[in-house]
Protein backbone atom coordinates (compact mmCIF):
# COMPACT_ATOMS: atom_id res chain seq x y z
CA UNK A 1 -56.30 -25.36 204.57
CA UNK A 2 -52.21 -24.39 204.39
CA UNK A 3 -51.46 -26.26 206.35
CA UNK A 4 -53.72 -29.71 204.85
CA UNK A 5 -52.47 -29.00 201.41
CA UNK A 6 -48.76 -28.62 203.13
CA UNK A 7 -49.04 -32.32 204.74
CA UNK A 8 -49.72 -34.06 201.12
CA UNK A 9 -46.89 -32.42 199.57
CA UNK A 10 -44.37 -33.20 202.29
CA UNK A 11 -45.86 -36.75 202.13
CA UNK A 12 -45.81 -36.53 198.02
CA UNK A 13 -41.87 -35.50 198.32
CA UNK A 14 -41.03 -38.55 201.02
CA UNK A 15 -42.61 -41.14 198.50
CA UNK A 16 -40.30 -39.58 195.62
CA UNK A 17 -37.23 -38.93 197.88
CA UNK A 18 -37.51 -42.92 198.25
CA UNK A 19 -38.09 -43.85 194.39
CA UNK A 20 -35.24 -41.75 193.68
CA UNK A 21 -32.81 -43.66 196.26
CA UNK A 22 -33.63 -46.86 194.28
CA UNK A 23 -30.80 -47.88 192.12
CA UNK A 24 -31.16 -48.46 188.13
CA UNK A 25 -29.35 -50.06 184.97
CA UNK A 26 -30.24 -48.78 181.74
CA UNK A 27 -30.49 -52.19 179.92
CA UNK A 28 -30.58 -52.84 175.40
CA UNK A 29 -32.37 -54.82 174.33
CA UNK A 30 -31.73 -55.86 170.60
CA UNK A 31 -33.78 -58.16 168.75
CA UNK A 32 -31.82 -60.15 165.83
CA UNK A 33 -33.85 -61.44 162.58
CA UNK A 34 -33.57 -64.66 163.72
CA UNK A 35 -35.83 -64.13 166.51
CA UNK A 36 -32.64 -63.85 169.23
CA UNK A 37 -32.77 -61.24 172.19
CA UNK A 38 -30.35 -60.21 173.55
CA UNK A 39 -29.93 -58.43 176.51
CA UNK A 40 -27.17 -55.65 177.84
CA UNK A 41 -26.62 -53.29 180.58
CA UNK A 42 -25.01 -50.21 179.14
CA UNK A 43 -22.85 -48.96 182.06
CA UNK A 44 -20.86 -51.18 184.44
CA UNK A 45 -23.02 -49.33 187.44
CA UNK A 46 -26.33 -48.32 188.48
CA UNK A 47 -27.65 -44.88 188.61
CA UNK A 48 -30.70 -43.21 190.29
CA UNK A 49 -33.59 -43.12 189.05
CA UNK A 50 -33.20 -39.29 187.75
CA UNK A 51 -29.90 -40.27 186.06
CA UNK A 52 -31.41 -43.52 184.67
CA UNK A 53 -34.00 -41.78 183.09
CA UNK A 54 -31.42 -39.01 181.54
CA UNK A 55 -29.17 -41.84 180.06
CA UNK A 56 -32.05 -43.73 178.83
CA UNK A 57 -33.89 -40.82 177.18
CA UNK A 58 -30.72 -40.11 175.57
CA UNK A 59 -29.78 -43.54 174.04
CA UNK A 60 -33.19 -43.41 172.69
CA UNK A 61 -32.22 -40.60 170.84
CA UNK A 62 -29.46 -41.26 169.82
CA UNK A 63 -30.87 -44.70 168.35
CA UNK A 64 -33.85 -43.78 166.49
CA UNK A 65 -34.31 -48.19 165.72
CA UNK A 66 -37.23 -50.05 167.01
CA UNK A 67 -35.11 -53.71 167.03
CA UNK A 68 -32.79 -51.78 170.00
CA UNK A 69 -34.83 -50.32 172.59
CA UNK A 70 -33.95 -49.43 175.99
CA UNK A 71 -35.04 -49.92 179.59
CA UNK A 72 -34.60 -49.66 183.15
CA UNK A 73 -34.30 -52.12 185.84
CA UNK A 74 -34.28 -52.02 189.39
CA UNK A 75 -31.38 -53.36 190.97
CA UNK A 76 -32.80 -55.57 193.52
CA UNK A 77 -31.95 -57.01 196.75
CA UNK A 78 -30.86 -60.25 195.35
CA UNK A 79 -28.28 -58.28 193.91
CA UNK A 80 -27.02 -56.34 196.57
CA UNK A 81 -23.99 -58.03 199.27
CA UNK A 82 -25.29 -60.84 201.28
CA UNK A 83 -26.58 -59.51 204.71
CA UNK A 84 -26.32 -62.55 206.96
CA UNK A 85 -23.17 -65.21 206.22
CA UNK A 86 -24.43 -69.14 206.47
CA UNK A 87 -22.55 -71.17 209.01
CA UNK A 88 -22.52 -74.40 208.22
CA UNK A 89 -22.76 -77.14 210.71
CA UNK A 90 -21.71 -80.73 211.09
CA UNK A 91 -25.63 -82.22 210.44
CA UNK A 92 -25.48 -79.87 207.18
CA UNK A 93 -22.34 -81.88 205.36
CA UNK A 94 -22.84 -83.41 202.18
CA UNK A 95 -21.61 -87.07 202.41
C-alpha cells in the first residue's frame, strides 16, 4: 500500500516538475473609459510559473483597482527561436 500511494506522488511531482519548467509573463491589463484595452507585459522576461505567480499576487496587491488586473501567459512555442531555418529554392522565387 507504501509503495501504491508512493507511485502517485512521484507521478503527482513529474506532472508539476513540468508545469513549473513552463515559462510565464505577468501581463496588465487596463481598461480605459472609453472602452480601450490595453495590454502590457510587466517585465522584459519570463519567469516560472512559481515566480509568475509571486509577481502577480503581488501587483495585485499592490493595485487594489478592478480597471488594471493582472495575468499570466504562457510563453509559447511560437515565441521561442525558430528550430528548423527555410531554404529557399529556385521554384520558390517570387517573380
Amino acid at each position: 500500500m507504501g509503495f501504491y500511494g508512493s507511485n502517485i506522488l512521484i507521478k503527482r511531482k513529474d506532472n508539476m516538475t513540468k508545469e513549473n519548467d513552463k515559462m510565464f509573463f505577468v501581463i496588465r491589463k487596463d481598461k480605459w473609459p472609453a472602452g480601450n484595452i490595453k495590454y502590457t507585459i510587466m517585465k522584459d522576461k519570463p519567469f516560472t510559473l512559481t515566480d509568475a505567480t509571486r509577481m502577480l499576487l503581488a501587483y495585485e496587491q499592490i493595485n487594489d483597482d478592478k480597471d488594471h488586473t493582472y495575468h499570466l501567459n504562457s510563453v509559447d512555442e511560437y515565441l521561442e527561436a525558430p528550430k528548423e531555418t527555410l531554404v529557399l529554392t529556385k521554384d520558390m522565387e517570387v517573380n
